[in-house]
Structures are given as structure tokens and as C-alpha cells.
PDBML (XML) file of the C-alpha atoms, coordinates in Angstrom:
<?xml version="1.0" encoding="UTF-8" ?>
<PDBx:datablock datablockName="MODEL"
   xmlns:PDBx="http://pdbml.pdb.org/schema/pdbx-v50.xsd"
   xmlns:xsi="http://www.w3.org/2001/XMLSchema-instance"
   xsi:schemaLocation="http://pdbml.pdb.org/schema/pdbx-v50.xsd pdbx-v50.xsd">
   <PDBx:atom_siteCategory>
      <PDBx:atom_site id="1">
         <PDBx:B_iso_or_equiv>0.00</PDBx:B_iso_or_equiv>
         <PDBx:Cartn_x>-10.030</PDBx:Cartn_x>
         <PDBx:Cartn_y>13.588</PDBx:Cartn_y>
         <PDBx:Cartn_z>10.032</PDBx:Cartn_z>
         <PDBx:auth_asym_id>A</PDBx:auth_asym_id>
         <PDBx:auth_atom_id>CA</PDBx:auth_atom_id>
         <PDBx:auth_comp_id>UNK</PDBx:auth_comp_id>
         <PDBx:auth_seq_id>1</PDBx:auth_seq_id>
         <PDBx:group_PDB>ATOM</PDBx:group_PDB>
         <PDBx:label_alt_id xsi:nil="true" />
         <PDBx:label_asym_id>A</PDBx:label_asym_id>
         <PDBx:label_atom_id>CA</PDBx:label_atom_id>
         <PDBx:label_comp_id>UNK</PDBx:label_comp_id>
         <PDBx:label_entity_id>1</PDBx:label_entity_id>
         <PDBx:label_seq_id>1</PDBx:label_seq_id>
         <PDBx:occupancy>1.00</PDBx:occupancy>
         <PDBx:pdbx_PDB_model_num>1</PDBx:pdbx_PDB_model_num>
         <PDBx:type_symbol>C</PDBx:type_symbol>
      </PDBx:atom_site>
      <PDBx:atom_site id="2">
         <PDBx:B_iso_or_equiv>0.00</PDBx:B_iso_or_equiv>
         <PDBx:Cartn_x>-10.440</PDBx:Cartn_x>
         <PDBx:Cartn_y>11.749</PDBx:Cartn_y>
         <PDBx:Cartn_z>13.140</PDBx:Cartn_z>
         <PDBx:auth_asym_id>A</PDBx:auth_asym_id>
         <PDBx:auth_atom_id>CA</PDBx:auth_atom_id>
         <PDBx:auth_comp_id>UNK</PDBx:auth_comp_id>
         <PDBx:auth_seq_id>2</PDBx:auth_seq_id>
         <PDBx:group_PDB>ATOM</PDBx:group_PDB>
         <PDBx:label_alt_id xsi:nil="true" />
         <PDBx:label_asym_id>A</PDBx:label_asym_id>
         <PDBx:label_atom_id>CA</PDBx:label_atom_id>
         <PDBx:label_comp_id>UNK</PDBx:label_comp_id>
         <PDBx:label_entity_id>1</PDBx:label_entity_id>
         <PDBx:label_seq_id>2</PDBx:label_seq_id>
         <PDBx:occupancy>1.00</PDBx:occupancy>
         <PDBx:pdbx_PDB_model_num>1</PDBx:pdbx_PDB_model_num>
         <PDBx:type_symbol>C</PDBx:type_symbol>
      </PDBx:atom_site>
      <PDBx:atom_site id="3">
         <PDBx:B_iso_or_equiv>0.00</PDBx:B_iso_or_equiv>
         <PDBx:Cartn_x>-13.210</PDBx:Cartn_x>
         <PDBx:Cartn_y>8.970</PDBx:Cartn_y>
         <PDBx:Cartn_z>13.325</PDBx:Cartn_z>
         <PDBx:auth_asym_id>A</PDBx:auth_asym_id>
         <PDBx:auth_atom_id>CA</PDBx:auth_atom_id>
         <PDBx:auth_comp_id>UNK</PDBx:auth_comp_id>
         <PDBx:auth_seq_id>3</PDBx:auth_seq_id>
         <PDBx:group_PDB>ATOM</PDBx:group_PDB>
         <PDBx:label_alt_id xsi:nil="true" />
         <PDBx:label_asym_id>A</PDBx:label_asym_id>
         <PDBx:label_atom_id>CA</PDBx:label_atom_id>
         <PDBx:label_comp_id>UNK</PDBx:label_comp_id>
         <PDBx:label_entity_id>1</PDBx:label_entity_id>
         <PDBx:label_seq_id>3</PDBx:label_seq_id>
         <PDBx:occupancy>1.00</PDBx:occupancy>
         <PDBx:pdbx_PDB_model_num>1</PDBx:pdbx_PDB_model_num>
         <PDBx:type_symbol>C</PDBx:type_symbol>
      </PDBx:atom_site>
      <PDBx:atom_site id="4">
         <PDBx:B_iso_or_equiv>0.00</PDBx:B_iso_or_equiv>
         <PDBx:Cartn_x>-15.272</PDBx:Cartn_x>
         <PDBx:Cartn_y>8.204</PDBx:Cartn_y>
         <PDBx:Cartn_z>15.911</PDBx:Cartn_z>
         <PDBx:auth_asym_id>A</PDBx:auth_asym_id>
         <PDBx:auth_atom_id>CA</PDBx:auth_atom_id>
         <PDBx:auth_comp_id>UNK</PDBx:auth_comp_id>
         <PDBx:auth_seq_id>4</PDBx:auth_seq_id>
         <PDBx:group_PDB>ATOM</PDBx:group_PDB>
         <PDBx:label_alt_id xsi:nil="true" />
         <PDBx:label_asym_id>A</PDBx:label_asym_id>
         <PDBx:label_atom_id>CA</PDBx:label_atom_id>
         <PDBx:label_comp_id>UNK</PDBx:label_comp_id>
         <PDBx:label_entity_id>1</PDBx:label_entity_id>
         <PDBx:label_seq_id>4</PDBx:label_seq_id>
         <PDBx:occupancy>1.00</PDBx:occupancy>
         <PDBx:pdbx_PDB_model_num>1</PDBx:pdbx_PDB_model_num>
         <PDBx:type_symbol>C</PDBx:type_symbol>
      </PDBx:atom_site>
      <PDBx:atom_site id="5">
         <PDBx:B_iso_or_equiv>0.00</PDBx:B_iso_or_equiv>
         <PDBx:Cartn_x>-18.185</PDBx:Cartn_x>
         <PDBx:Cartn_y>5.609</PDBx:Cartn_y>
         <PDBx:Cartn_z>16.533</PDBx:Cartn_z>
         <PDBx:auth_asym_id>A</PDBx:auth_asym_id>
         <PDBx:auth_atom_id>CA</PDBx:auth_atom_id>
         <PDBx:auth_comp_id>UNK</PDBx:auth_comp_id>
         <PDBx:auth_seq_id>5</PDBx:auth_seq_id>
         <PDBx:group_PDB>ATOM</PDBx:group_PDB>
         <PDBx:label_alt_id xsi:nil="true" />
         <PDBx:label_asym_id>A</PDBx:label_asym_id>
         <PDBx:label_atom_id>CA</PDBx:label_atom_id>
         <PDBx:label_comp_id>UNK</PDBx:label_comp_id>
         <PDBx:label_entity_id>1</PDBx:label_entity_id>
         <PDBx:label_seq_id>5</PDBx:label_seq_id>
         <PDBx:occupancy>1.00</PDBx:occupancy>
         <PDBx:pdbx_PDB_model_num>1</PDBx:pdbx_PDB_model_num>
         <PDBx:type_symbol>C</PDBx:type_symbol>
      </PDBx:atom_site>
      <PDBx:atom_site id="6">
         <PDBx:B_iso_or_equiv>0.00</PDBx:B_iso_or_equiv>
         <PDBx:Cartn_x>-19.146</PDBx:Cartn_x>
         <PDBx:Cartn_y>2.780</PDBx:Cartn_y>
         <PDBx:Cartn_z>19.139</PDBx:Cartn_z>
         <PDBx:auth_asym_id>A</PDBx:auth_asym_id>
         <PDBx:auth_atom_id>CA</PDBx:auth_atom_id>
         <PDBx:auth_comp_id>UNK</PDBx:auth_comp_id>
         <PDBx:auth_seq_id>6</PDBx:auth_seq_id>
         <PDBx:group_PDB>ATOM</PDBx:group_PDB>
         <PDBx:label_alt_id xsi:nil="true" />
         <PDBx:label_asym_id>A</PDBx:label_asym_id>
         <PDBx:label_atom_id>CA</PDBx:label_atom_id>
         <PDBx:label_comp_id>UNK</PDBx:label_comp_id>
         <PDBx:label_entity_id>1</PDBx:label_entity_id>
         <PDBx:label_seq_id>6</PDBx:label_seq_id>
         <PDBx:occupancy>1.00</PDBx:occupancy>
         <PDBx:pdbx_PDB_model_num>1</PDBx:pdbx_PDB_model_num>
         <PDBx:type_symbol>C</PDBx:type_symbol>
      </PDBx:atom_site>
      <PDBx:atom_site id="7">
         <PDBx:B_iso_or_equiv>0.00</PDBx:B_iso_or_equiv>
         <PDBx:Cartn_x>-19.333</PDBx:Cartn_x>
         <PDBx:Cartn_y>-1.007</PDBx:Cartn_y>
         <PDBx:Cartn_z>18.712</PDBx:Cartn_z>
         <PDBx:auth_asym_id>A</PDBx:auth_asym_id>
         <PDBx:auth_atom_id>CA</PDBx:auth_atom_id>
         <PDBx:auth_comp_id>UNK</PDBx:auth_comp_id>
         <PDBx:auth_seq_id>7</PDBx:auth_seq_id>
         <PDBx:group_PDB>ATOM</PDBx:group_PDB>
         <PDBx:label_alt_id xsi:nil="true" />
         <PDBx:label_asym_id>A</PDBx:label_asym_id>
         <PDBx:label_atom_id>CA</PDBx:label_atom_id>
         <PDBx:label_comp_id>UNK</PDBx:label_comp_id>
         <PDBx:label_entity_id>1</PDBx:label_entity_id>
         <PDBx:label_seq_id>7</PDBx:label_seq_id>
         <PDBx:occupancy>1.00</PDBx:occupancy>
         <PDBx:pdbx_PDB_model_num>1</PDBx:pdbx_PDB_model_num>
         <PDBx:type_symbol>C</PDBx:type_symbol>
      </PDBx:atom_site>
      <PDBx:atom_site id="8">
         <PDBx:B_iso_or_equiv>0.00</PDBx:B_iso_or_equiv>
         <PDBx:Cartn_x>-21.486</PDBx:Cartn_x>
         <PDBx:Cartn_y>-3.721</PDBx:Cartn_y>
         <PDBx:Cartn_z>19.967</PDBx:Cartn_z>
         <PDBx:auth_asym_id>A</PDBx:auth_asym_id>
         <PDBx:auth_atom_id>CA</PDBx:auth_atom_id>
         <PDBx:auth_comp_id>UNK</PDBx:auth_comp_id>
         <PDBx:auth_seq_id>8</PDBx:auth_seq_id>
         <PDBx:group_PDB>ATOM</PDBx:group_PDB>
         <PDBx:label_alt_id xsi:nil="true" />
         <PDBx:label_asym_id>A</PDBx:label_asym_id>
         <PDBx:label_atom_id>CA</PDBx:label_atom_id>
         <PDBx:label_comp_id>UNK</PDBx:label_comp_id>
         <PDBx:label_entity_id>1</PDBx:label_entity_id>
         <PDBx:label_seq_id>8</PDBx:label_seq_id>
         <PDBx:occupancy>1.00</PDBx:occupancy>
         <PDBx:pdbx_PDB_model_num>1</PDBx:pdbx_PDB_model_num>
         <PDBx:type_symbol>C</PDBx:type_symbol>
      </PDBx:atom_site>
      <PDBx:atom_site id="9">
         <PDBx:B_iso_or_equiv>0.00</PDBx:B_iso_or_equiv>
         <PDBx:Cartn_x>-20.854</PDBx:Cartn_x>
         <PDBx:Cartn_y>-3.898</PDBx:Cartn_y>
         <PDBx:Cartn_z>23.988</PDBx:Cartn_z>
         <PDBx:auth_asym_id>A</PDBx:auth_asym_id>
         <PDBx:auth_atom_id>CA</PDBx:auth_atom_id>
         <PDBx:auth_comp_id>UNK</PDBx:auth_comp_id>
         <PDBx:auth_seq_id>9</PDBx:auth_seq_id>
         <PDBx:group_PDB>ATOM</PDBx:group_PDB>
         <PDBx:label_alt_id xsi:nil="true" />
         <PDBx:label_asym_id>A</PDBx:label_asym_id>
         <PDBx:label_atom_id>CA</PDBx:label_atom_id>
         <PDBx:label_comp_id>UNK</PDBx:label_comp_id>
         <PDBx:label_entity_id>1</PDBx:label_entity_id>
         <PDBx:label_seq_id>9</PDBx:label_seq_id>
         <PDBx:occupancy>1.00</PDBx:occupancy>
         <PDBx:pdbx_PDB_model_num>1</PDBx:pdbx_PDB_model_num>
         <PDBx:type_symbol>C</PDBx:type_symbol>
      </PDBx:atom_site>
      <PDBx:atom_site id="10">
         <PDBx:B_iso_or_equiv>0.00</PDBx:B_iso_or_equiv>
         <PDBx:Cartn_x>-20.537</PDBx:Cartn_x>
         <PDBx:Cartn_y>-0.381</PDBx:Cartn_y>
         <PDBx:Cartn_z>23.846</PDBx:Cartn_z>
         <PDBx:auth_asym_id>A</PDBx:auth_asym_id>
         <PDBx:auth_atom_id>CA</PDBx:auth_atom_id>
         <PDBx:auth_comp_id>UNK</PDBx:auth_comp_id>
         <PDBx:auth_seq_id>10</PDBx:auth_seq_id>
         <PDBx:group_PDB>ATOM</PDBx:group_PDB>
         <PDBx:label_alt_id xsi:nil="true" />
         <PDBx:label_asym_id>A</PDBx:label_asym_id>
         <PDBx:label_atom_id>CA</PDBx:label_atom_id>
         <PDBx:label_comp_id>UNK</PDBx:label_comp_id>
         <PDBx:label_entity_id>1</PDBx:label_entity_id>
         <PDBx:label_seq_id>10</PDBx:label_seq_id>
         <PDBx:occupancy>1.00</PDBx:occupancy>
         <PDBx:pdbx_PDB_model_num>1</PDBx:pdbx_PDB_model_num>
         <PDBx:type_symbol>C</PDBx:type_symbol>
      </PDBx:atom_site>
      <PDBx:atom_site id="11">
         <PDBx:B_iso_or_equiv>0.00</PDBx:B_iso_or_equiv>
         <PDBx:Cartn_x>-16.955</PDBx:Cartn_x>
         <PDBx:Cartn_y>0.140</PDBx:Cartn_y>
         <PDBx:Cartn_z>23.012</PDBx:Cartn_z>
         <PDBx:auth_asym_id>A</PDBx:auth_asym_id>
         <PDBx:auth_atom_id>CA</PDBx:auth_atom_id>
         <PDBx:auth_comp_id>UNK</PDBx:auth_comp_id>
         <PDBx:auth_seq_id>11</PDBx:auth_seq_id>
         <PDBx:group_PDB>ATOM</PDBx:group_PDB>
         <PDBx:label_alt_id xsi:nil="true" />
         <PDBx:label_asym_id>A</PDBx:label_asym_id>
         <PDBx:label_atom_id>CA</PDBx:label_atom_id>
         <PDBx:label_comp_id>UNK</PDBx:label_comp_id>
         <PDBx:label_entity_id>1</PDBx:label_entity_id>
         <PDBx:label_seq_id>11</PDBx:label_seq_id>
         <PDBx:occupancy>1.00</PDBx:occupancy>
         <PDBx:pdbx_PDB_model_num>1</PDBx:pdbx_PDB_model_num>
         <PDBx:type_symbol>C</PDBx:type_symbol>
      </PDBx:atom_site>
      <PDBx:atom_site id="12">
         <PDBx:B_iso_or_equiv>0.00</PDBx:B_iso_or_equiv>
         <PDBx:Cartn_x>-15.718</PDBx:Cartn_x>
         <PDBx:Cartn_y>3.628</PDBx:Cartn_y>
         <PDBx:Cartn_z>21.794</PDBx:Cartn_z>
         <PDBx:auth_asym_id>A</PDBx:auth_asym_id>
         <PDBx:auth_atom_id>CA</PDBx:auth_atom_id>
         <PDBx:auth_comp_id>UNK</PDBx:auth_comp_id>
         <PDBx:auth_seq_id>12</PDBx:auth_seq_id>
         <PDBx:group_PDB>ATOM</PDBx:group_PDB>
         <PDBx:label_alt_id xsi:nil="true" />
         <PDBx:label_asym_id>A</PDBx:label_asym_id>
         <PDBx:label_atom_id>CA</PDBx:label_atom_id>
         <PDBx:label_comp_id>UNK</PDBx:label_comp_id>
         <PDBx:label_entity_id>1</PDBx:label_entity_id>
         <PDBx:label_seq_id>12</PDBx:label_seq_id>
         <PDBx:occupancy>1.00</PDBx:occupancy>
         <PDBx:pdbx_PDB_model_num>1</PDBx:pdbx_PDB_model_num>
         <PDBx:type_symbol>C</PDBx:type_symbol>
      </PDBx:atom_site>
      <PDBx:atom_site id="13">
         <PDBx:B_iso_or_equiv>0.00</PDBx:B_iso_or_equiv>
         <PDBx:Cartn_x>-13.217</PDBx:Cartn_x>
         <PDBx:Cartn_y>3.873</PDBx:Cartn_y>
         <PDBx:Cartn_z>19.053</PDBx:Cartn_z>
         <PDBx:auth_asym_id>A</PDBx:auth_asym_id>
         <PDBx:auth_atom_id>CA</PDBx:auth_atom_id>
         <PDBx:auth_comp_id>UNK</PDBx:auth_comp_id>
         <PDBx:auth_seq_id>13</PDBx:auth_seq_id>
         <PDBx:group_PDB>ATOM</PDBx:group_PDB>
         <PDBx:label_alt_id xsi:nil="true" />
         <PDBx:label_asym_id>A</PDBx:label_asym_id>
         <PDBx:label_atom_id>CA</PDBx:label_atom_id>
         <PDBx:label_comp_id>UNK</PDBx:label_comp_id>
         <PDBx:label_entity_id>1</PDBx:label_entity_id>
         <PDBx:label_seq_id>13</PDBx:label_seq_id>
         <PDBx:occupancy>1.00</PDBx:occupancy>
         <PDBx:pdbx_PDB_model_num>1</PDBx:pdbx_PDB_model_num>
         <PDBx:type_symbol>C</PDBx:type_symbol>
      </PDBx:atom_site>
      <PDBx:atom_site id="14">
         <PDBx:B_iso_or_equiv>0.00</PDBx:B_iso_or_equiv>
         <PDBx:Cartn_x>-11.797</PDBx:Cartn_x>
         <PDBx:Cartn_y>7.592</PDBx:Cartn_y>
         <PDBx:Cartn_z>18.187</PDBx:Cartn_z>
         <PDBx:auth_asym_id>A</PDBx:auth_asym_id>
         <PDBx:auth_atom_id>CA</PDBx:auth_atom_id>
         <PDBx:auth_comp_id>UNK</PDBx:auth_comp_id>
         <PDBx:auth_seq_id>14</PDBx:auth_seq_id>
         <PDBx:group_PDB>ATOM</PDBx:group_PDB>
         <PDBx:label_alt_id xsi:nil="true" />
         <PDBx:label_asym_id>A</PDBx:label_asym_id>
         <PDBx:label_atom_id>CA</PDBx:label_atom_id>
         <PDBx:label_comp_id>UNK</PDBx:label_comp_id>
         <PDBx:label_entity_id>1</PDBx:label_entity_id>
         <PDBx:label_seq_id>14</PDBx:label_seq_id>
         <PDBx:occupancy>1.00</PDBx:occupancy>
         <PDBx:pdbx_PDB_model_num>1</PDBx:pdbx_PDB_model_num>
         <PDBx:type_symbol>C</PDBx:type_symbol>
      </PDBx:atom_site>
      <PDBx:atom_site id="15">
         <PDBx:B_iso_or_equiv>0.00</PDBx:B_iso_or_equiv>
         <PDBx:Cartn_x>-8.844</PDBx:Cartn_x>
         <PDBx:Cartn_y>6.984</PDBx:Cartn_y>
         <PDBx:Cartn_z>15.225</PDBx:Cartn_z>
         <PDBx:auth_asym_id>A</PDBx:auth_asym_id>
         <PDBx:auth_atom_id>CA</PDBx:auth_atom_id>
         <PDBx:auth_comp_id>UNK</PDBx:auth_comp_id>
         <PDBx:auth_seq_id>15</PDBx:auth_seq_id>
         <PDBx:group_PDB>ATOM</PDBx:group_PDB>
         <PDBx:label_alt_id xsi:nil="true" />
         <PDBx:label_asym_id>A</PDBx:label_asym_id>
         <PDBx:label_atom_id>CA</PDBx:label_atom_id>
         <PDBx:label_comp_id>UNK</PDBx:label_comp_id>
         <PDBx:label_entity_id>1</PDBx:label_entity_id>
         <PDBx:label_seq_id>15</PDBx:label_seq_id>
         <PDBx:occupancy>1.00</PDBx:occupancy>
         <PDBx:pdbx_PDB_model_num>1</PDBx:pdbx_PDB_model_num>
         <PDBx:type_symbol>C</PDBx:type_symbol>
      </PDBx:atom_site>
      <PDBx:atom_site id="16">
         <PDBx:B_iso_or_equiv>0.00</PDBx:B_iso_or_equiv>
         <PDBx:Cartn_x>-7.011</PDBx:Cartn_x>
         <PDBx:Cartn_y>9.419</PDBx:Cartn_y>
         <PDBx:Cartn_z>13.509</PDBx:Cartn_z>
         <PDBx:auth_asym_id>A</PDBx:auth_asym_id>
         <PDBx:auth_atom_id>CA</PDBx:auth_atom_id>
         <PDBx:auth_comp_id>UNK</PDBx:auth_comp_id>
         <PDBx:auth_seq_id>16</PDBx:auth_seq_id>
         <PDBx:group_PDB>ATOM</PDBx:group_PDB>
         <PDBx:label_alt_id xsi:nil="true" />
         <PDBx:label_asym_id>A</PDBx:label_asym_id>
         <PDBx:label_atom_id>CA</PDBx:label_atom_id>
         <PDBx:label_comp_id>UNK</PDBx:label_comp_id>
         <PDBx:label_entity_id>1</PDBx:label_entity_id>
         <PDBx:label_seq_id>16</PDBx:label_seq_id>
         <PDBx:occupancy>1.00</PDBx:occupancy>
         <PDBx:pdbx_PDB_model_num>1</PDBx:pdbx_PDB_model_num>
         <PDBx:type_symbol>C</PDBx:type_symbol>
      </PDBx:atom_site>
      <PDBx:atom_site id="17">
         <PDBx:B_iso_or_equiv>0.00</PDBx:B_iso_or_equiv>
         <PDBx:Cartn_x>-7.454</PDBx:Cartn_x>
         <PDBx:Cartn_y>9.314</PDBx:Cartn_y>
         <PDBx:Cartn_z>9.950</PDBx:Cartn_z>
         <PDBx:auth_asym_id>A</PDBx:auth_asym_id>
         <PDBx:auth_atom_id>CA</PDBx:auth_atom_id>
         <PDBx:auth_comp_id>UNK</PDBx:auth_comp_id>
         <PDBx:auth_seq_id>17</PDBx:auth_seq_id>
         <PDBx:group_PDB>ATOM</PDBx:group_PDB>
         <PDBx:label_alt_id xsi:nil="true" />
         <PDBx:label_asym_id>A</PDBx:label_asym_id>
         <PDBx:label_atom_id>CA</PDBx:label_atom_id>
         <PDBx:label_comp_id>UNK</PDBx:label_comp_id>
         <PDBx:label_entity_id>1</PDBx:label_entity_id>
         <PDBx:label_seq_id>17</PDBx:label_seq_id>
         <PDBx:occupancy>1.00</PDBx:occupancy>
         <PDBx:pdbx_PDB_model_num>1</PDBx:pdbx_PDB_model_num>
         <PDBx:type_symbol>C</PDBx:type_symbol>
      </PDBx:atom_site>
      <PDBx:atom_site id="18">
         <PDBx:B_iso_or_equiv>0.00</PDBx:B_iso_or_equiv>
         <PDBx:Cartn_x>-7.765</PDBx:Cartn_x>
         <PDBx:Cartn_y>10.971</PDBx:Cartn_y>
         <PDBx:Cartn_z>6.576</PDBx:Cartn_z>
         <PDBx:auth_asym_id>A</PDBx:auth_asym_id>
         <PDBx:auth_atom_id>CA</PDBx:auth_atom_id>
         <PDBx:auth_comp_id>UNK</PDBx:auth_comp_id>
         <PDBx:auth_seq_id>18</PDBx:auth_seq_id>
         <PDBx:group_PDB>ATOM</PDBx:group_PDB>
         <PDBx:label_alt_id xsi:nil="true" />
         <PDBx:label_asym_id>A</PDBx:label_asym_id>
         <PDBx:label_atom_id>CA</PDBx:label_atom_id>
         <PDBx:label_comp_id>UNK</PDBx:label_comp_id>
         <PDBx:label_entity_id>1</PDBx:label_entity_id>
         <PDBx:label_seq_id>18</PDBx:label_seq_id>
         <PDBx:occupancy>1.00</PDBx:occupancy>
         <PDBx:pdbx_PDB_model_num>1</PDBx:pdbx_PDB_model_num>
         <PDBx:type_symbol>C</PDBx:type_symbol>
      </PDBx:atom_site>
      <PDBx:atom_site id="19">
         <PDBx:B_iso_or_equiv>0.00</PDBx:B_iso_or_equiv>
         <PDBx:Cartn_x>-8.986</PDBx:Cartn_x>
         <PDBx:Cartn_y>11.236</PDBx:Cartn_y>
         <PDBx:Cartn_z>3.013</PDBx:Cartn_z>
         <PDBx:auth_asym_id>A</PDBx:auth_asym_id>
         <PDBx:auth_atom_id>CA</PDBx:auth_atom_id>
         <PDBx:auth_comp_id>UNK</PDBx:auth_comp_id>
         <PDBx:auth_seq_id>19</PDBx:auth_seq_id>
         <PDBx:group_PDB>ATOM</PDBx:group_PDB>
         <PDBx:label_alt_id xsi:nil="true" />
         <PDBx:label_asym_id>A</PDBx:label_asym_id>
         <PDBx:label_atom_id>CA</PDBx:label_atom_id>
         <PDBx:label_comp_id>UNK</PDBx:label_comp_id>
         <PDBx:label_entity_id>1</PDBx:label_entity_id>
         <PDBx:label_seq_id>19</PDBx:label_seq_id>
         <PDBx:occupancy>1.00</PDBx:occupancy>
         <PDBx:pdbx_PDB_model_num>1</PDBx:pdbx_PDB_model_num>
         <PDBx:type_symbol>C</PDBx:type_symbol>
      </PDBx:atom_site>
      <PDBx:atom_site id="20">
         <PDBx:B_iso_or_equiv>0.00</PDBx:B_iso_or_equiv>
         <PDBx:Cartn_x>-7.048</PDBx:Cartn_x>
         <PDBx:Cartn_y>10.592</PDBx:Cartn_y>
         <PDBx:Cartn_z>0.102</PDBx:Cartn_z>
         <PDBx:auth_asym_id>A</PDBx:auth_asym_id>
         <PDBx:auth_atom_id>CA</PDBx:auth_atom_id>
         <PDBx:auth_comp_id>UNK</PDBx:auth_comp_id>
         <PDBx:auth_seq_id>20</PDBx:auth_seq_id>
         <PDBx:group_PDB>ATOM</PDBx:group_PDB>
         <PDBx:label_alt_id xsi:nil="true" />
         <PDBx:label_asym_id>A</PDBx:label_asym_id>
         <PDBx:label_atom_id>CA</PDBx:label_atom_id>
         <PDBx:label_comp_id>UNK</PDBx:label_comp_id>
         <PDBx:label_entity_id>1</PDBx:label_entity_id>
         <PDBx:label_seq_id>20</PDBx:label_seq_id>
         <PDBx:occupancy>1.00</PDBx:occupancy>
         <PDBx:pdbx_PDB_model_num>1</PDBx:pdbx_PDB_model_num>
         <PDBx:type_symbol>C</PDBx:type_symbol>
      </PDBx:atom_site>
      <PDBx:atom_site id="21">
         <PDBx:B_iso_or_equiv>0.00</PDBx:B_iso_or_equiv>
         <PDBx:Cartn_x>-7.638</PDBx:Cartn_x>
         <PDBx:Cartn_y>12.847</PDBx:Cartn_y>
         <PDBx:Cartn_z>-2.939</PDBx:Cartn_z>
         <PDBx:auth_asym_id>A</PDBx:auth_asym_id>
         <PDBx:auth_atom_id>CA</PDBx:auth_atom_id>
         <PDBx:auth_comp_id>UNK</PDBx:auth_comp_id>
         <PDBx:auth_seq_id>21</PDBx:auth_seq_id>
         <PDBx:group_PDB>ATOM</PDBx:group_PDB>
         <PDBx:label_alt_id xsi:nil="true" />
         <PDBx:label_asym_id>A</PDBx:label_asym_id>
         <PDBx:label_atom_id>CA</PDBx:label_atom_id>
         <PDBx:label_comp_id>UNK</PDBx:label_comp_id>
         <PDBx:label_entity_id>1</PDBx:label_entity_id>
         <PDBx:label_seq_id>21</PDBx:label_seq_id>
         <PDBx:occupancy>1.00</PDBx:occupancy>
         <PDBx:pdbx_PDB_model_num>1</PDBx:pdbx_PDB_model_num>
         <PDBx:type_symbol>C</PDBx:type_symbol>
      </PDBx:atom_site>
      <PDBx:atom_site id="22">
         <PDBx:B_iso_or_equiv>0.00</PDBx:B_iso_or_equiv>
         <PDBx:Cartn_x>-10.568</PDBx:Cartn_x>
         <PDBx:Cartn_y>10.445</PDBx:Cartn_y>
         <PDBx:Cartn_z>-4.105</PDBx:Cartn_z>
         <PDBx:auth_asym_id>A</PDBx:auth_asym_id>
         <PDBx:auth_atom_id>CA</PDBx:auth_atom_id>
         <PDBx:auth_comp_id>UNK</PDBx:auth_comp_id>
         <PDBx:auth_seq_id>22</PDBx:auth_seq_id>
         <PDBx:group_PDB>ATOM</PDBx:group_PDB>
         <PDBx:label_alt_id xsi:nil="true" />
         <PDBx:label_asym_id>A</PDBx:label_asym_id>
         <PDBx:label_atom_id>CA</PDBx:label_atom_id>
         <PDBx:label_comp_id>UNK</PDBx:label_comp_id>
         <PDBx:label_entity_id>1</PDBx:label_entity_id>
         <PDBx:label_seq_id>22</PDBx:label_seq_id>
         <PDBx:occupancy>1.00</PDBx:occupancy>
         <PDBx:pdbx_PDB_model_num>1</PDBx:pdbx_PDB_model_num>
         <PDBx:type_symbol>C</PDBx:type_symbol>
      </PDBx:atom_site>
      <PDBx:atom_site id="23">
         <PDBx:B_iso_or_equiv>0.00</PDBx:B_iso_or_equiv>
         <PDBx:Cartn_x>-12.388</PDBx:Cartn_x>
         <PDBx:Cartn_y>10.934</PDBx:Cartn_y>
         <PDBx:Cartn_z>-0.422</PDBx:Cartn_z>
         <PDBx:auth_asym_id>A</PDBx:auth_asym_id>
         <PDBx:auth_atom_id>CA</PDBx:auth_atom_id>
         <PDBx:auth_comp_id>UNK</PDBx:auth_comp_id>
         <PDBx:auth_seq_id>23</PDBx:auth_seq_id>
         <PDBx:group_PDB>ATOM</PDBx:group_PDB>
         <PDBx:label_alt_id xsi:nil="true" />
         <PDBx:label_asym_id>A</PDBx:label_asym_id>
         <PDBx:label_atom_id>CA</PDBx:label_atom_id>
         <PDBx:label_comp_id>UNK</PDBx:label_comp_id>
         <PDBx:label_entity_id>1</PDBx:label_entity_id>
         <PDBx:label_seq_id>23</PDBx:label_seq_id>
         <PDBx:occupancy>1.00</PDBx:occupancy>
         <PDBx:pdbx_PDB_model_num>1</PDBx:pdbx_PDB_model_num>
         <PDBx:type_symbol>C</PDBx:type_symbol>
      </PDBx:atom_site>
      <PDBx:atom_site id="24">
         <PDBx:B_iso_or_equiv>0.00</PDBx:B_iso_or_equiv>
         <PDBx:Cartn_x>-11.610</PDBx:Cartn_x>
         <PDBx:Cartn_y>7.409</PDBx:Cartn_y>
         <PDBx:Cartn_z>0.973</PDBx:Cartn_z>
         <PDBx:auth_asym_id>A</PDBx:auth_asym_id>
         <PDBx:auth_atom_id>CA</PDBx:auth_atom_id>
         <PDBx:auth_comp_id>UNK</PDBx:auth_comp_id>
         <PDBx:auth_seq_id>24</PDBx:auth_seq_id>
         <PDBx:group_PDB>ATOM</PDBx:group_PDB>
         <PDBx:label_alt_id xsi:nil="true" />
         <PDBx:label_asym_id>A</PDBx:label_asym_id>
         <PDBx:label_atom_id>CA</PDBx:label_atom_id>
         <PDBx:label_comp_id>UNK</PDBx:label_comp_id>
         <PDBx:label_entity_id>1</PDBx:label_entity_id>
         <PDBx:label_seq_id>24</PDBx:label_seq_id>
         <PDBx:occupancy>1.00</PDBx:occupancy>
         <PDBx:pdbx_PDB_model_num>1</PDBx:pdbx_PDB_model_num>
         <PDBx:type_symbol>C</PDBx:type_symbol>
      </PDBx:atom_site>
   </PDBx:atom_siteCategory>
</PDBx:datablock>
């Protein structure tokens, strides 16, 4: 998965991720 949301003062974060088997 790849994440994506924006923080206070509008800054835009997009980080590669993923789930382990438990979904976390």
C-alpha cells in the first residue's frame, strides 16, 4: 500500500507502505 493524507499547514505526505499478515 501506499499512504496518503495532508497535515496541518497543508502538507502532503504520500509513503510507501504495507500490511503485515495481522493488517497493521
Amino acid at each position: 500500500l501506499v499512504a496518503f493524507w495532508t497535515s496541518d499547514g497543508d502538507k502532503h505526505h504520500f509513503v510507501d507502505g504495507h500490511t503485515d499478515g495481522d493488517g497493521l
